[in-house]
C-alpha atoms as a PDB file:
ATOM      1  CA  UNK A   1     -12.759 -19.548  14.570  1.00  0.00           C
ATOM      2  CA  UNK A   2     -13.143 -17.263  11.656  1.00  0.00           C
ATOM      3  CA  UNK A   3     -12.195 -18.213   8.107  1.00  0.00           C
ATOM      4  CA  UNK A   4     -12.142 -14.754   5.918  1.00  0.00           C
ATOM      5  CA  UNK A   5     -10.393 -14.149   2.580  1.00  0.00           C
ATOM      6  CA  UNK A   6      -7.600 -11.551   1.448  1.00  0.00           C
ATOM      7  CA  UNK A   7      -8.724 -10.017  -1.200  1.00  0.00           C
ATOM      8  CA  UNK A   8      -6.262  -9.294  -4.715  1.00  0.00           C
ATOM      9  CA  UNK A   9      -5.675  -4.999  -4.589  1.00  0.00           C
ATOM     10  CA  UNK A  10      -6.604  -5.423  -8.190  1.00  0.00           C
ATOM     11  CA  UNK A  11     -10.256  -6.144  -7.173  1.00  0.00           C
ATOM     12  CA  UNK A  12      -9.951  -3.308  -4.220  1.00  0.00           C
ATOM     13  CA  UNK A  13      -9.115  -0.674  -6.708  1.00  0.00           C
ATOM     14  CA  UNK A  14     -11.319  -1.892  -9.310  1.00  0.00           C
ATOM     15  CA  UNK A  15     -14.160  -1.341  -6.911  1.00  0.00           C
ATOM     16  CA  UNK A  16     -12.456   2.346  -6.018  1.00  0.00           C
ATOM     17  CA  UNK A  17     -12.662   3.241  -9.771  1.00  0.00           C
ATOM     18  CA  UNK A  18     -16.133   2.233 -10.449  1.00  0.00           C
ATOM     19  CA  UNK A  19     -17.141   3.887  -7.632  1.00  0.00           C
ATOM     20  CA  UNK A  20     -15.575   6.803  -8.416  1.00  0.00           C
ATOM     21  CA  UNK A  21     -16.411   7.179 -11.446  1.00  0.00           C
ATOM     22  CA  UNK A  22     -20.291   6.129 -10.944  1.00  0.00           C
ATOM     23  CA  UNK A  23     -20.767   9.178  -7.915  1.00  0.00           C
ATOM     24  CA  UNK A  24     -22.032   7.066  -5.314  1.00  0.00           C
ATOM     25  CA  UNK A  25     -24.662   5.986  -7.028  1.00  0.00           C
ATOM     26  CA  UNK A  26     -24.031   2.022  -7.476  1.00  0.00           C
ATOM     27  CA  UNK A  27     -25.927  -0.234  -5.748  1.00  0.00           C
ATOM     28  CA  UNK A  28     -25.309  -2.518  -2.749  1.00  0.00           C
ATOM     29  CA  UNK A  29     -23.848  -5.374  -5.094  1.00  0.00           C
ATOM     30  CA  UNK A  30     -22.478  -3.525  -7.812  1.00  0.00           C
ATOM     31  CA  UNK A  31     -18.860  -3.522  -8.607  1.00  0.00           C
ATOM     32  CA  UNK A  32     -15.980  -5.686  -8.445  1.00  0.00           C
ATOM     33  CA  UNK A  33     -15.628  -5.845  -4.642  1.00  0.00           C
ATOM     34  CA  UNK A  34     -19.186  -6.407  -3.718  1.00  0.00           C
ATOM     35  CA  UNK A  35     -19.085  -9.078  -6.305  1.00  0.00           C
ATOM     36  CA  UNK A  36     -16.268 -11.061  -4.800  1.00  0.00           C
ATOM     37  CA  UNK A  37     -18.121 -10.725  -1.169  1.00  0.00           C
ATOM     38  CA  UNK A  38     -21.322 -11.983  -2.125  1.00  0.00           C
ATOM     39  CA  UNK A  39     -19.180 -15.316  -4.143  1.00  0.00           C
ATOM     40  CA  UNK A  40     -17.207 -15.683  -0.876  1.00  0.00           C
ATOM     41  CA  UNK A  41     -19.916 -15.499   1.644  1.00  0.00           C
ATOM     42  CA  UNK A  42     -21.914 -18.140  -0.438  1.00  0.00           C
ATOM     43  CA  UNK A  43     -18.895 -20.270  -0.538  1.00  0.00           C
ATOM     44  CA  UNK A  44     -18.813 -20.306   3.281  1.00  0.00           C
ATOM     45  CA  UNK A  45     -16.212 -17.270   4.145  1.00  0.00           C
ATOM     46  CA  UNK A  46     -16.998 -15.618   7.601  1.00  0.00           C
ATOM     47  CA  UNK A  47     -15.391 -12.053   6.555  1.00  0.00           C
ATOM     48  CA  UNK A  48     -12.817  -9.936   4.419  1.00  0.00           C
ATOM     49  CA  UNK A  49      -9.450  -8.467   4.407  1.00  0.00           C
ATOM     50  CA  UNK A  50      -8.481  -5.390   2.820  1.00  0.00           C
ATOM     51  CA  UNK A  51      -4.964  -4.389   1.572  1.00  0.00           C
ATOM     52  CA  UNK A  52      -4.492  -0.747   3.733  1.00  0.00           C
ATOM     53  CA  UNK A  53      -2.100   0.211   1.040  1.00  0.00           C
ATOM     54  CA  UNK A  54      -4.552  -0.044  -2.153  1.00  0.00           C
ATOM     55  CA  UNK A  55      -7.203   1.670  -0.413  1.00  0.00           C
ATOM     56  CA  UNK A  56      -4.956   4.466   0.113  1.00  0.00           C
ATOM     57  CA  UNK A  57      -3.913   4.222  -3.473  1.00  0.00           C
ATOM     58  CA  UNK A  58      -2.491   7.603  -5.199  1.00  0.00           C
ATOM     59  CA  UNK A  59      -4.495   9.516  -2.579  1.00  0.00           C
ATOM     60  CA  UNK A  60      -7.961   8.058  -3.627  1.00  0.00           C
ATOM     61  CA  UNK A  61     -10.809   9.349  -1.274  1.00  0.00           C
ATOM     62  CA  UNK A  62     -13.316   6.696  -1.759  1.00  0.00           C
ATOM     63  CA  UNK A  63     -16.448   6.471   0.571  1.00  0.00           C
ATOM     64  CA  UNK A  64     -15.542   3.867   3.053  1.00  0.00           C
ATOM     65  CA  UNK A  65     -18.388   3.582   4.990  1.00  0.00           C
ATOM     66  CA  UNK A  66     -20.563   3.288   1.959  1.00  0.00           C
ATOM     67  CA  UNK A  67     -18.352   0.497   0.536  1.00  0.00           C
ATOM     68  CA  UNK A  68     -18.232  -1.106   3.497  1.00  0.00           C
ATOM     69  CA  UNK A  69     -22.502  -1.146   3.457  1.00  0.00           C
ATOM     70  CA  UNK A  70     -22.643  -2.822   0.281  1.00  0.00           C
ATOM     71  CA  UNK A  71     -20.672  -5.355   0.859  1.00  0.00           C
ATOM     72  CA  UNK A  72     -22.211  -9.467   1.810  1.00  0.00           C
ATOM     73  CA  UNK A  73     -19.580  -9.801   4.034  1.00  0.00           C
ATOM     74  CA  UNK A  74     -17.971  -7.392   6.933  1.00  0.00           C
ATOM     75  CA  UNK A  75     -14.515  -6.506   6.519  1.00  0.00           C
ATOM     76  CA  UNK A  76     -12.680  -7.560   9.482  1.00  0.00           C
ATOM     77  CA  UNK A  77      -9.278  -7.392   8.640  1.00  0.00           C
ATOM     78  CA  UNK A  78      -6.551  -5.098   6.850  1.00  0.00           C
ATOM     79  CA  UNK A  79      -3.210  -5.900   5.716  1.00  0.00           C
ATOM     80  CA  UNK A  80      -0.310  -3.671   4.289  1.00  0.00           C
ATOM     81  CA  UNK A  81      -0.279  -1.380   6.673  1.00  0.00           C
ATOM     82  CA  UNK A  82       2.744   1.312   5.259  1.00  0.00           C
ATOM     83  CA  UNK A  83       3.556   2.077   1.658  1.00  0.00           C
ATOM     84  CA  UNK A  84       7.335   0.681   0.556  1.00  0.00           C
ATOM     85  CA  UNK A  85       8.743   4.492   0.482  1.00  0.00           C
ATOM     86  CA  UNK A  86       7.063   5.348   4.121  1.00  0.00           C
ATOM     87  CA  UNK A  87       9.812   3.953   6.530  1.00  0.00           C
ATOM     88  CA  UNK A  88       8.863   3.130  10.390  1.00  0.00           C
ATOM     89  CA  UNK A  89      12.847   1.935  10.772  1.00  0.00           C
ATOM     90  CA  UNK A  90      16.342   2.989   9.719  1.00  0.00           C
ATOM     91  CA  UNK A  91      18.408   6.361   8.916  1.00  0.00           C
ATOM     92  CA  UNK A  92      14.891   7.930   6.865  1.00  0.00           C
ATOM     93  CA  UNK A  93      11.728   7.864   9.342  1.00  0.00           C
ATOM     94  CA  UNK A  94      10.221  11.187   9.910  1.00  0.00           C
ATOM     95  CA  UNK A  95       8.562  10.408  13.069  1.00  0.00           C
ATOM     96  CA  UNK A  96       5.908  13.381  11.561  1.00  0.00           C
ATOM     97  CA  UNK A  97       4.896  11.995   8.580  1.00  0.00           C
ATOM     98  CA  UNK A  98       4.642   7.977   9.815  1.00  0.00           C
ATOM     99  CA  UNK A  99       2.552   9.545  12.926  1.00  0.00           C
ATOM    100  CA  UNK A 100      -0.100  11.677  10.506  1.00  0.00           C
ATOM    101  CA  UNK A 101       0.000   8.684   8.531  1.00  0.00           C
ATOM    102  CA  UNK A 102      -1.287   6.344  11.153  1.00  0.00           C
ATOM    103  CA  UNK A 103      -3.919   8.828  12.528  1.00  0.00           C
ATOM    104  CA  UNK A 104      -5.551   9.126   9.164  1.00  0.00           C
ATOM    105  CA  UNK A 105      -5.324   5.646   8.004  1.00  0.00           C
ATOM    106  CA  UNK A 106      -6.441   4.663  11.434  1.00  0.00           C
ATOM    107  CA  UNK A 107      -9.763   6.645  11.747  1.00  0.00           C
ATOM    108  CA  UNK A 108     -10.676   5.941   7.952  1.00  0.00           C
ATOM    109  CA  UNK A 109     -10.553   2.416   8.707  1.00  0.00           C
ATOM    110  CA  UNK A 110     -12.564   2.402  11.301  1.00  0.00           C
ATOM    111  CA  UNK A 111     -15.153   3.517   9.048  1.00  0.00           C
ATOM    112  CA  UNK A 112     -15.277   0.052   7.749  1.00  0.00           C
ATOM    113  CA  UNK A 113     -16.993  -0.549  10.743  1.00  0.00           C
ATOM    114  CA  UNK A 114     -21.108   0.030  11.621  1.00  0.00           C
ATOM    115  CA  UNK A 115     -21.384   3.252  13.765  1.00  0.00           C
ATOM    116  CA  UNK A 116     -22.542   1.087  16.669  1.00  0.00           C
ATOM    117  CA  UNK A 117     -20.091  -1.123  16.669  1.00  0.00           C
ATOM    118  CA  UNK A 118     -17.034   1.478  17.069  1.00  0.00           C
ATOM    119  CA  UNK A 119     -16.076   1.079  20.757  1.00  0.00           C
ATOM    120  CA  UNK A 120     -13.952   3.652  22.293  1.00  0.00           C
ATOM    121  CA  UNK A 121     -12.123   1.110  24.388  1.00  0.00           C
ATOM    122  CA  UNK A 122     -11.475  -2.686  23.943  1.00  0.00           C
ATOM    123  CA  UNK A 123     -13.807  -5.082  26.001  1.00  0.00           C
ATOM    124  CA  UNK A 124     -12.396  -8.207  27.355  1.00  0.00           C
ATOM    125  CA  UNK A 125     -14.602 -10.231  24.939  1.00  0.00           C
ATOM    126  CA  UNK A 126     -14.652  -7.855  21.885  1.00  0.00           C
ATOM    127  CA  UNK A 127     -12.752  -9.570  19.089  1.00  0.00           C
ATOM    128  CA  UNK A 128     -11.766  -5.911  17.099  1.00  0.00           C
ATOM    129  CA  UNK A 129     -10.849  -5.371  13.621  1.00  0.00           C
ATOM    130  CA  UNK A 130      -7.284  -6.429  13.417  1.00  0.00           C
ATOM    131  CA  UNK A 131      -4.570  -3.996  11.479  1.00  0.00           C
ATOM    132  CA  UNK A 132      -1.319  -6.656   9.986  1.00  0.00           C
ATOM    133  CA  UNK A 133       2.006  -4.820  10.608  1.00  0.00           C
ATOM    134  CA  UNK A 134       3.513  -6.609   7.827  1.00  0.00           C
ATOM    135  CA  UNK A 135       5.303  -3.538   5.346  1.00  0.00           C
ATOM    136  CA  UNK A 136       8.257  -5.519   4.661  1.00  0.00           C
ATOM    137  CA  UNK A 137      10.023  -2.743   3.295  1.00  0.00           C
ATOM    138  CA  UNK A 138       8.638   0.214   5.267  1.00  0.00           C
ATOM    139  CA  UNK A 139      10.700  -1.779   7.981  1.00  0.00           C
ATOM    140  CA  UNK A 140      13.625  -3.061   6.302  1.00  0.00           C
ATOM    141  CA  UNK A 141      17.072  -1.311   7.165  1.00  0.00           C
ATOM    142  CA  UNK A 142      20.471  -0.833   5.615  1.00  0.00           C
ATOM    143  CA  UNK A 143      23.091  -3.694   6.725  1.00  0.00           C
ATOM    144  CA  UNK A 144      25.051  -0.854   8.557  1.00  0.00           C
ATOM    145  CA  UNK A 145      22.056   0.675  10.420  1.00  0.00           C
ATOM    146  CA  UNK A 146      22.357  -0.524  14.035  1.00  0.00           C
ATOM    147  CA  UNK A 147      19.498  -3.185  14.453  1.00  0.00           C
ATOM    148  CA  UNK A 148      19.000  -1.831  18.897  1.00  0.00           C
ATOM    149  CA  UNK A 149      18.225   1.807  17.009  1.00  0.00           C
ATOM    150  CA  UNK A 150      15.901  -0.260  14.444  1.00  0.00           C
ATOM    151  CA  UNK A 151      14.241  -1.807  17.180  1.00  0.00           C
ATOM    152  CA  UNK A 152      13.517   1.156  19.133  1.00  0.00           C
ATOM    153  CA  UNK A 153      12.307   2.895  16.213  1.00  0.00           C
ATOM    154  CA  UNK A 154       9.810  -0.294  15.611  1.00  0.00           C
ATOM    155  CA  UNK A 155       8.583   0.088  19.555  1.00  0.00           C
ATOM    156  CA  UNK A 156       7.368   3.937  18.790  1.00  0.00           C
ATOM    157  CA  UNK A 157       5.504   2.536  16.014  1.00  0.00           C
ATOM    158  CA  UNK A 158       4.267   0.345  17.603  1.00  0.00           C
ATOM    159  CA  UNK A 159       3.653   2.460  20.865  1.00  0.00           C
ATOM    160  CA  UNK A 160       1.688   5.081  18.655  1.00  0.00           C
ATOM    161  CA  UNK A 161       0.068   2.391  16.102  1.00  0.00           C
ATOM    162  CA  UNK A 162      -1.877   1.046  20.047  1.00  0.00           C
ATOM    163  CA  UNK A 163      -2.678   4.824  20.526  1.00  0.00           C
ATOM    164  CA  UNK A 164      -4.877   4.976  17.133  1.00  0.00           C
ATOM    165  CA  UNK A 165      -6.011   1.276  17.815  1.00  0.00           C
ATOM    166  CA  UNK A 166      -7.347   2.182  20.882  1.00  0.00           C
ATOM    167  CA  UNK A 167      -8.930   5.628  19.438  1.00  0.00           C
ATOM    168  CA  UNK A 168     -10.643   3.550  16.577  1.00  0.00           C
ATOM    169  CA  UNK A 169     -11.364   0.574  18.357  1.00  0.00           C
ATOM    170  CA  UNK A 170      -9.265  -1.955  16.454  1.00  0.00           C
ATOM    171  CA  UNK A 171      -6.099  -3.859  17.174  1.00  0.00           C
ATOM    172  CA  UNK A 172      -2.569  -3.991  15.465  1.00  0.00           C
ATOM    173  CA  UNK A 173      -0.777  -7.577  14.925  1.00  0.00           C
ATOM    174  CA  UNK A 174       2.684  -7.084  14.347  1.00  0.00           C
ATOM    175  CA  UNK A 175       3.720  -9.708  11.421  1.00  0.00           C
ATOM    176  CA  UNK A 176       6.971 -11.707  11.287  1.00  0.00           C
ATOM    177  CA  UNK A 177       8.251 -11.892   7.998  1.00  0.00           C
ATOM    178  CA  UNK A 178      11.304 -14.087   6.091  1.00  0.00           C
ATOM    179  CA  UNK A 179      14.461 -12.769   5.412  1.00  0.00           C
ATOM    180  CA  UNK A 180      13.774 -12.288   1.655  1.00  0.00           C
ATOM    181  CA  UNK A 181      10.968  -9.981   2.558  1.00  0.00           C
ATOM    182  CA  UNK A 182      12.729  -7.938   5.336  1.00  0.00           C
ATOM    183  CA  UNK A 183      15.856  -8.065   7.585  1.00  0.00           C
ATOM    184  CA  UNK A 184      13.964  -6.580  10.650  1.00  0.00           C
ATOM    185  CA  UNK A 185      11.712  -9.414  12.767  1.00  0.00           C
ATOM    186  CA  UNK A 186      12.070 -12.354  10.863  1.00  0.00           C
ATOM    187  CA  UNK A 187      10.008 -14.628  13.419  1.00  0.00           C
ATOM    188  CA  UNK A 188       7.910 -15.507  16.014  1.00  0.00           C
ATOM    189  CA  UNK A 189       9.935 -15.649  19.140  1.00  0.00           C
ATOM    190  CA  UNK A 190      11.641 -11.913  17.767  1.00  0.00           C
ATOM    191  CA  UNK A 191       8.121 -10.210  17.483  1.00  0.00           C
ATOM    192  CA  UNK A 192       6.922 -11.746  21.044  1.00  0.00           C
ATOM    193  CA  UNK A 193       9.732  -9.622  22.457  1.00  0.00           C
ATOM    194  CA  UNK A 194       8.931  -6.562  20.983  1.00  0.00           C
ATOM    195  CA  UNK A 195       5.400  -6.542  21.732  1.00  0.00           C
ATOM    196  CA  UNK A 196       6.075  -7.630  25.438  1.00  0.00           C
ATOM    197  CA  UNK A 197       8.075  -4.865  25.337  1.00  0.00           C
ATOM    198  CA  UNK A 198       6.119  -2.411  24.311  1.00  0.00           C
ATOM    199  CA  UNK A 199       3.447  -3.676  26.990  1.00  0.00           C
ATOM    200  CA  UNK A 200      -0.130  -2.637  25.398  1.00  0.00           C
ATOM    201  CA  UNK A 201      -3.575  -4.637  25.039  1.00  0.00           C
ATOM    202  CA  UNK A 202      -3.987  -3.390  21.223  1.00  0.00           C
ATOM    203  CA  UNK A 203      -0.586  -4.914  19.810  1.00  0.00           C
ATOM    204  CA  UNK A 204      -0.372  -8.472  19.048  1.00  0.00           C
ATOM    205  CA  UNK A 205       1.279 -10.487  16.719  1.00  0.00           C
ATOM    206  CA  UNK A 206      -0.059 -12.410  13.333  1.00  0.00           C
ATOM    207  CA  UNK A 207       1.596 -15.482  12.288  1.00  0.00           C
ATOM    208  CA  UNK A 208       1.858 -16.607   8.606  1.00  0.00           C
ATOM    209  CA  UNK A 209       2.430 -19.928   7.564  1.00  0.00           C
ATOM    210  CA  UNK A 210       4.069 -19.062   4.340  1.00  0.00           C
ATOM    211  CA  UNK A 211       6.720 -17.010   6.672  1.00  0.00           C
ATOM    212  CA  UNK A 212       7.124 -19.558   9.137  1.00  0.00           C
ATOM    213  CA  UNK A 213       7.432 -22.324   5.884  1.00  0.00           C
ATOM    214  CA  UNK A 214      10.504 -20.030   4.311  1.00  0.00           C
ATOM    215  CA  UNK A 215      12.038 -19.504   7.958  1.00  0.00           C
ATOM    216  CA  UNK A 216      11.832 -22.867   8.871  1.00  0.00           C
ATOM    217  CA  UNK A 217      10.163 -22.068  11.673  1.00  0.00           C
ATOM    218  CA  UNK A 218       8.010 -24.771  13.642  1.00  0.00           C
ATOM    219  CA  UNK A 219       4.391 -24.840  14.044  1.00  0.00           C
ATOM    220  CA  UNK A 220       5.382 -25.258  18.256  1.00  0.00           C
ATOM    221  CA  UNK A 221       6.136 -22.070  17.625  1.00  0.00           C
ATOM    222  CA  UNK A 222       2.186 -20.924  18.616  1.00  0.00           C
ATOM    223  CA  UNK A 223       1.536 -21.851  21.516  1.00  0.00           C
ATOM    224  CA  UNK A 224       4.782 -19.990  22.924  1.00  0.00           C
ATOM    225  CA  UNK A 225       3.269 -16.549  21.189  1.00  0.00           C
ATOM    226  CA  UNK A 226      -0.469 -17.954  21.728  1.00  0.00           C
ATOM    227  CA  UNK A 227      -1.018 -15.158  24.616  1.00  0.00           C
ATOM    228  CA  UNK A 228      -0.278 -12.415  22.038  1.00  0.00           C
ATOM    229  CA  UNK A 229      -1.684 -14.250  18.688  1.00  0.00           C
ATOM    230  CA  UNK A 230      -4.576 -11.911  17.262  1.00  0.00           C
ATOM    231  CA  UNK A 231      -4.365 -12.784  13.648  1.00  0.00           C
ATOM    232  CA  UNK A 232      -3.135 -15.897  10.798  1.00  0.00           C
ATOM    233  CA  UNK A 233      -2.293 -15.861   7.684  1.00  0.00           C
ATOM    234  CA  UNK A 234      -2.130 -19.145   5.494  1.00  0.00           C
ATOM    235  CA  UNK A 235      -1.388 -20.138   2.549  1.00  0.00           C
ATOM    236  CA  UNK A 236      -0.459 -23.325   0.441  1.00  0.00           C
ATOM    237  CA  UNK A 237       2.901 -24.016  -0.518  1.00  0.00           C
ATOM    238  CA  UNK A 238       4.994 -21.318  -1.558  1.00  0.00           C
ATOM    239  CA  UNK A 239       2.138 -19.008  -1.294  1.00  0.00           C
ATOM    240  CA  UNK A 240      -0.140 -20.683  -3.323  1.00  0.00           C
ATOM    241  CA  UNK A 241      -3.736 -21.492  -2.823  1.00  0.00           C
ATOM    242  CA  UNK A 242      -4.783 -23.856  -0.015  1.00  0.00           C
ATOM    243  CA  UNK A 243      -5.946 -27.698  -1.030  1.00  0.00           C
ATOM    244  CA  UNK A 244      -5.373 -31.564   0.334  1.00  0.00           C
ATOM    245  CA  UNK A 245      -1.882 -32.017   0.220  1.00  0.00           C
ATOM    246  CA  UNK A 246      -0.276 -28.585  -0.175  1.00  0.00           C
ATOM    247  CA  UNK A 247       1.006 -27.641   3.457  1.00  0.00           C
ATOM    248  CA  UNK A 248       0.194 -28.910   6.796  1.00  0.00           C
ATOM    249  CA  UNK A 249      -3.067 -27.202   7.601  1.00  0.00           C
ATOM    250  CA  UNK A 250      -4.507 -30.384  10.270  1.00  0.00           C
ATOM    251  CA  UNK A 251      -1.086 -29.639  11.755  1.00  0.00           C
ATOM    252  CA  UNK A 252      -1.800 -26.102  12.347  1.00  0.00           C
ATOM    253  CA  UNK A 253      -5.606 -26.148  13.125  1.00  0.00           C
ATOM    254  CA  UNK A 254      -5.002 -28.745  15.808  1.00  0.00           C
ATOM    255  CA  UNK A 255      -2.025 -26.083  16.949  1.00  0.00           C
ATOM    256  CA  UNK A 256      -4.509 -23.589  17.151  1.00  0.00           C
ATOM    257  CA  UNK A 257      -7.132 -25.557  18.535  1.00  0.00           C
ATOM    258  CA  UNK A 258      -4.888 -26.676  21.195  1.00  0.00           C
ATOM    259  CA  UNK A 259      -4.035 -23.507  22.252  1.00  0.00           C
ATOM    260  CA  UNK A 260      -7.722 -22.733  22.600  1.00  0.00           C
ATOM    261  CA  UNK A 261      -7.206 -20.461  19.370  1.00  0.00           C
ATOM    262  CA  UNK A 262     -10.964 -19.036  18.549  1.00  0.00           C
ATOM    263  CA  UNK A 263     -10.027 -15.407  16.489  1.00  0.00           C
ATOM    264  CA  UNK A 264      -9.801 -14.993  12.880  1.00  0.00           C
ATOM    265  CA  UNK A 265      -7.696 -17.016   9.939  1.00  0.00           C
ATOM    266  CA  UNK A 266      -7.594 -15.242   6.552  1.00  0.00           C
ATOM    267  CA  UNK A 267      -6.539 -16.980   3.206  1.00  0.00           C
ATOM    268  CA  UNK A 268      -3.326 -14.815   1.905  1.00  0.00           C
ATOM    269  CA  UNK A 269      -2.273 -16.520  -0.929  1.00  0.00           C
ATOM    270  CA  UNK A 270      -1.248 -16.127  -4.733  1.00  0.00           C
ATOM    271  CA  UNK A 271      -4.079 -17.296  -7.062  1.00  0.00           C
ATOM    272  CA  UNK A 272      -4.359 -17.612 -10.829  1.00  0.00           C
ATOM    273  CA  UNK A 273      -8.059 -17.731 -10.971  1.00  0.00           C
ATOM    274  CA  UNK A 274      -9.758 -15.816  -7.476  1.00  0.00           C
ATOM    275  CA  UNK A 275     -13.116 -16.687  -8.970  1.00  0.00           C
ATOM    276  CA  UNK A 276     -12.870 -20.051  -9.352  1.00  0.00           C
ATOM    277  CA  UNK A 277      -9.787 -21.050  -7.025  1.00  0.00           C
ATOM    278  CA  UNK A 278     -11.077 -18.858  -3.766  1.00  0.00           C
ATOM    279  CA  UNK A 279     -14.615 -21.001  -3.084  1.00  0.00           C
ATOM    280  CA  UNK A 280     -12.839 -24.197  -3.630  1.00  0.00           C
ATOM    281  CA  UNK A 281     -10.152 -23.038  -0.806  1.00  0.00           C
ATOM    282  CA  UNK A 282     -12.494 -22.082   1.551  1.00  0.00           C
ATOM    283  CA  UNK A 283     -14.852 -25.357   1.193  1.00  0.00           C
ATOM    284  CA  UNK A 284     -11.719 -27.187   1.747  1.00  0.00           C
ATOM    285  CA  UNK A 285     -10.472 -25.574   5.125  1.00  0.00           C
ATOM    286  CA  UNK A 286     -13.976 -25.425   6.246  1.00  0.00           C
ATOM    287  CA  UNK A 287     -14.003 -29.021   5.896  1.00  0.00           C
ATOM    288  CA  UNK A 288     -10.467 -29.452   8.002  1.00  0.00           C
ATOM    289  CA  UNK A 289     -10.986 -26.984  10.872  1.00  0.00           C
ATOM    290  CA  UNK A 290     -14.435 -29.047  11.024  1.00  0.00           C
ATOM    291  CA  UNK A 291     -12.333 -32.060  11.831  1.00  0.00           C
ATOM    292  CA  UNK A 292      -9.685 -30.792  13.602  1.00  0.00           C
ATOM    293  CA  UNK A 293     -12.486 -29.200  16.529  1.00  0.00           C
ATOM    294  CA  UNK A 294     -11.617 -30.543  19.904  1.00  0.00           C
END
């Protein structure tokens, strides 16, 4: 299993800037981002997640491949799929835009990835860059908008989201989220019938603690979505940063492990201090997935 980090947008568009503004001509540990890697890596983190949405920021063209390069640590992981005012459900989706969306997004992440490394199709034992679905309010829809229309809307998404997966080489993890977040797939059990419906290889489903906490939603929860699991979130409680005594993280690692669990777990979390707060999160899940190996 995979421990990796989520990493604030602040320090995502702080690298974005810099670049920006230096030409290209940094090198492969200057700036913000490349900073933070090379801390996390020596702290013990296996890989990064990017926030889609801040990389997109106010149409910024940064050089993704280069970024990617000069990073200590691959970036294995996005989150935040769809802006807020880009809806995928409800009386306002233009079908156009959310598709040219997708394809662009889609192929620009990809560049995150080494050329050689960019499969065409997905391998049995690949483990691909995984894209979070999450966009609580790209999905949300009015109390009046039927939620069967909703859904169906949510299956194209999905159905077009596998499309660019499968074009780029990465998978898409469709991510329940609470009720104060979004009114459309609130858990587990609701997004393992949409992606069964929708019936393709690159959708799956991430599951995040801090969801499940505010849904009250069990941890037996897993292994009923296990088949379909490509992705976790965690967190402390209330979304704060993971330590002894702040959420049941033996609980869940000997979930995962007991559902033979071996993919990728990323730290998404609130902190007050990434510098200091992030290392000392990561030695201390290191140190209970350790103990909670079969």
């Amino acid at each position: 299993m995979r421990l990796g980090v989520c990493v604030p947008s602040e320090i995502v568009l702080a690298q974005i800037q810099r670049d920006a503004s230096a030409g290209g001509r940094g090198t492969r540990r200057s700036g913000p981002l490349a900073q933070a890697a090379a801390a996390l890596k020596k702290a013990g983190a296996d890989f990064l997640e990017l926030p889609v949405t801040a990389l997109f920021n106010q149409g910024q063209a940064a050089s993704w491949g280069q970024m990617a390069q000069r990073l200590a640590l691959p970036v294995e992981a996005f989150h935040t799929l769809f802006p807020a005012p880009l809806k995928v459900a409800g009386p306002e989706v233009d079908r156009g835009r959310v598709d040219g969306y997708m394809r662009h997004s889609f192929a620009q992440l990809a560049s995150f990835r080494p050329p050689a490394s960019r499969p065409s199709t997905l391998g049995p034992t690949a483990l691909p860059p995984v894209v979070v679905f999450g966009s609580g309010k790209a999905r949300a829809i009015p109390d009046e908008f039927p939620k069967p229309e909703a859904e169906q809307q949510l299956l194209w998404t999905l159905h077009r989201a596998a499309d660019q997966a499968r074009a780029n080489g990465l998978r898409v993890a469709l991510e329940p989220l609470a009720r104060g977040a979004t009114n459309l797939v609130n858990n587990l059990l609701e997004a393992l019938a949409l992606v069964e419906r929708v019936g393709r290889n690159e959708n799956g489903i991430t599951a995040d603690t801090t969801q499940m906490e505010r849904e009250g939603e069990p941890l037996e929860h897993l292994p009923e979505v296990s088949r379909y699991l490509l992705h976790v979130h965690l967190a402390g409680r209330e979304f704060s940063p993971p330590e002894a005594g702040n959420g049941d993280f033996v609980g869940l690692f000997h979930t995962l492990a007991r559902v033979s669990y071996r993919r990728r777990v990323s730290i998404e979390c609130t902190w007050s201090d990434f510098a200091a707060q992030a290392p000392e999160a990561i030695a201390f899940l290191k140190e209970v997935m350790q103990e909670c190996q079969p």
